[in-house]
C-alpha atoms as a PDB file:
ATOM      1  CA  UNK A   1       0.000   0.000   0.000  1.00  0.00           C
ATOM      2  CA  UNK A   2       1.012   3.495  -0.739  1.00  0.00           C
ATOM      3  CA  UNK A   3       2.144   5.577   2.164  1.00  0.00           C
ATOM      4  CA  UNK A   4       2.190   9.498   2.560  1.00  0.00           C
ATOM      5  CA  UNK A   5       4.923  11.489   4.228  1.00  0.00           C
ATOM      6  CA  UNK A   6       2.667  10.850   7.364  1.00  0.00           C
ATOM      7  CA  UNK A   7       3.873   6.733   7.450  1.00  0.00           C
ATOM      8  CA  UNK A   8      -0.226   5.853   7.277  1.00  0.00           C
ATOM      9  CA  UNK A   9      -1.446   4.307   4.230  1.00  0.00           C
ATOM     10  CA  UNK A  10      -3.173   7.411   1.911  1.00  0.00           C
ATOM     11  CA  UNK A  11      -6.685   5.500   2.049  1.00  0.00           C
ATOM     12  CA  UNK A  12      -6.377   5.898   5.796  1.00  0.00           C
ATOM     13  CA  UNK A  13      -4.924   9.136   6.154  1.00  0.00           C
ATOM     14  CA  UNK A  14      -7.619  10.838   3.070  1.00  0.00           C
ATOM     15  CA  UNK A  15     -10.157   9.478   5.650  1.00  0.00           C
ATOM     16  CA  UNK A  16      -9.146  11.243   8.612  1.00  0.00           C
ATOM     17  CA  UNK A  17      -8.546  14.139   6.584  1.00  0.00           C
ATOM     18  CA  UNK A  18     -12.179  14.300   5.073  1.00  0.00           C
ATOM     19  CA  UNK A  19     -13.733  13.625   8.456  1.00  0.00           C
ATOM     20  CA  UNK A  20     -11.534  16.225  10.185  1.00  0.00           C
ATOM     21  CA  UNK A  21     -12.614  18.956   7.796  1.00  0.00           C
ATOM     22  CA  UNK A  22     -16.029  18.188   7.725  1.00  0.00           C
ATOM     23  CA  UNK A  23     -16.426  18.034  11.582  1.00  0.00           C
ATOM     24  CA  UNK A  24     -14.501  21.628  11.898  1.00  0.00           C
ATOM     25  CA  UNK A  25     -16.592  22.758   8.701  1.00  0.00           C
ATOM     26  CA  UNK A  26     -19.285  21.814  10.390  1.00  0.00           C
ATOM     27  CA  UNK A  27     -18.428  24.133  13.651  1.00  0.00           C
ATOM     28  CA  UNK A  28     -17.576  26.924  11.461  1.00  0.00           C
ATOM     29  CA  UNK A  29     -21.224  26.621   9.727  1.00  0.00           C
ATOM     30  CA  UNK A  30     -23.121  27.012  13.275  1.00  0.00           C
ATOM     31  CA  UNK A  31     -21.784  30.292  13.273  1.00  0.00           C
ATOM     32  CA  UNK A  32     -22.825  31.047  10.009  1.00  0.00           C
ATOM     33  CA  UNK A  33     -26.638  30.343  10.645  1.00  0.00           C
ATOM     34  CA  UNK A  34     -26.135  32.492  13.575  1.00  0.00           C
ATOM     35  CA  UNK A  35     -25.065  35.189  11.373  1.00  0.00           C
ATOM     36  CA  UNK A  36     -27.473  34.316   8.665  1.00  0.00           C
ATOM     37  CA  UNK A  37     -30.604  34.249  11.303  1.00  0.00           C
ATOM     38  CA  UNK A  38     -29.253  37.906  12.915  1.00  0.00           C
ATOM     39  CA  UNK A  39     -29.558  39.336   9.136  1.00  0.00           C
ATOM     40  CA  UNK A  40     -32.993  37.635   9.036  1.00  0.00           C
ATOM     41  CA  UNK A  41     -32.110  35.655   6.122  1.00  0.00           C
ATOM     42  CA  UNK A  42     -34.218  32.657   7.548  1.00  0.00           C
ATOM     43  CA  UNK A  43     -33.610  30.764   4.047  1.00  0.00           C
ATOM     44  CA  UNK A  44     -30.174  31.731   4.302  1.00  0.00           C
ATOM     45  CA  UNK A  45     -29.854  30.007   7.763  1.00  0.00           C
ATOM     46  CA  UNK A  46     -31.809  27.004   6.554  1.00  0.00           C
ATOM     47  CA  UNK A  47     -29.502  26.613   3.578  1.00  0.00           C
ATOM     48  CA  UNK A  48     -26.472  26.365   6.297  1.00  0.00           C
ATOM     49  CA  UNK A  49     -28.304  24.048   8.357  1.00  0.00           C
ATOM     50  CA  UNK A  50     -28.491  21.664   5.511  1.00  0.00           C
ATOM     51  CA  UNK A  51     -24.721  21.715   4.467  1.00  0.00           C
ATOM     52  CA  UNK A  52     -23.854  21.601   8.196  1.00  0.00           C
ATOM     53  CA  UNK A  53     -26.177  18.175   8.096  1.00  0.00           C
ATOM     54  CA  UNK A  54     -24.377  17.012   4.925  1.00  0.00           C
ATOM     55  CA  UNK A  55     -21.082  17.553   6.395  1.00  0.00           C
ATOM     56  CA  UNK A  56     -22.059  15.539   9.322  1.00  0.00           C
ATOM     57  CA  UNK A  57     -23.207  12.831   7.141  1.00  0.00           C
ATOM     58  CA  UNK A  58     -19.704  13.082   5.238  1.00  0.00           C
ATOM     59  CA  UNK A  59     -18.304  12.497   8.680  1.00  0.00           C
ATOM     60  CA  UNK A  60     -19.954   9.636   9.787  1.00  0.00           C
ATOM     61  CA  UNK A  61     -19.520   7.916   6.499  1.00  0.00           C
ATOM     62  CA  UNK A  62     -15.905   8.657   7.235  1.00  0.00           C
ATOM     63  CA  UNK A  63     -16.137   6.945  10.885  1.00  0.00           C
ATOM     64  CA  UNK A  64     -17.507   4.288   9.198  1.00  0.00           C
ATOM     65  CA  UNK A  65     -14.874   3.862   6.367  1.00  0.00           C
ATOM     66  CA  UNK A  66     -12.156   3.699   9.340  1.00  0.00           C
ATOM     67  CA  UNK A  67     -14.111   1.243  11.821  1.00  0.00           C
ATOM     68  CA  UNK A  68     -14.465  -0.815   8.967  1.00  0.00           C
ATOM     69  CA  UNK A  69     -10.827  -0.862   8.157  1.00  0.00           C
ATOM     70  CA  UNK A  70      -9.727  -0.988  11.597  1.00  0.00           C
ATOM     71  CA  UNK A  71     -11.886  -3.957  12.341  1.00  0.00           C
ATOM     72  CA  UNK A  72      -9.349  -6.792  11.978  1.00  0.00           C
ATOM     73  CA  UNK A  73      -6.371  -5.174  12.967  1.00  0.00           C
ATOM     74  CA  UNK A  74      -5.468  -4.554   9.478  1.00  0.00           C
ATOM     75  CA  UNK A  75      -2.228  -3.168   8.476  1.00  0.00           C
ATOM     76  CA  UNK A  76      -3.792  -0.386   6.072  1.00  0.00           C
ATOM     77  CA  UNK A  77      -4.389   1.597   9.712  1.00  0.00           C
ATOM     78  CA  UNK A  78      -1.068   0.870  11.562  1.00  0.00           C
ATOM     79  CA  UNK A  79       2.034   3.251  10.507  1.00  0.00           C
ATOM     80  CA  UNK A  80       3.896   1.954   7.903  1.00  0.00           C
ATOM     81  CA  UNK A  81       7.833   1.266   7.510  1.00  0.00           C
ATOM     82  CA  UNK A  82      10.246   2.718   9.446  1.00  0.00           C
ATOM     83  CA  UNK A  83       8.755   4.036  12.782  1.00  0.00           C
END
């Protein structure tokens, strides 16, 4: 398997990464339905509220992806060569 400058295999690591940024885009967005609902842009709001749910989603399916992995003690999820 592939391995990034990290020493995890890239599967692994472009996992982490997508569920990292979608759980700290999905911080950011809370304040940006605050903002949105201060304006009164009530659409607005809702519209943030919906990418804030898909980004949860995205992270979830990312928690899955790893658990999945991780299950049997696989390799793909333990650093690889030299540590």
């Amino acid at each position: 398997m592939a391995t990034g400058e990290t020493g995890f295999d890239d599967v692994t690591y472009d996992l982490i990464s997508v569920q990292y940024h979608s759980l700290k885009a999905g911080h950011d967005y809370g304040q940006y339905v605050r903002d949105a609902r201060n304006a009164g842009k009530e659409e607005i709001a809702a519209f943030f509220e919906q990418v804030m749910r898909e980004d949860s989603e995205r992270a979830q399916r990312c928690h899955a992806f790893l658990a999945e992995l991780t299950k049997h003690g696989t390799d793909a999820t333990s650093p690889q060569g030299d540590a």
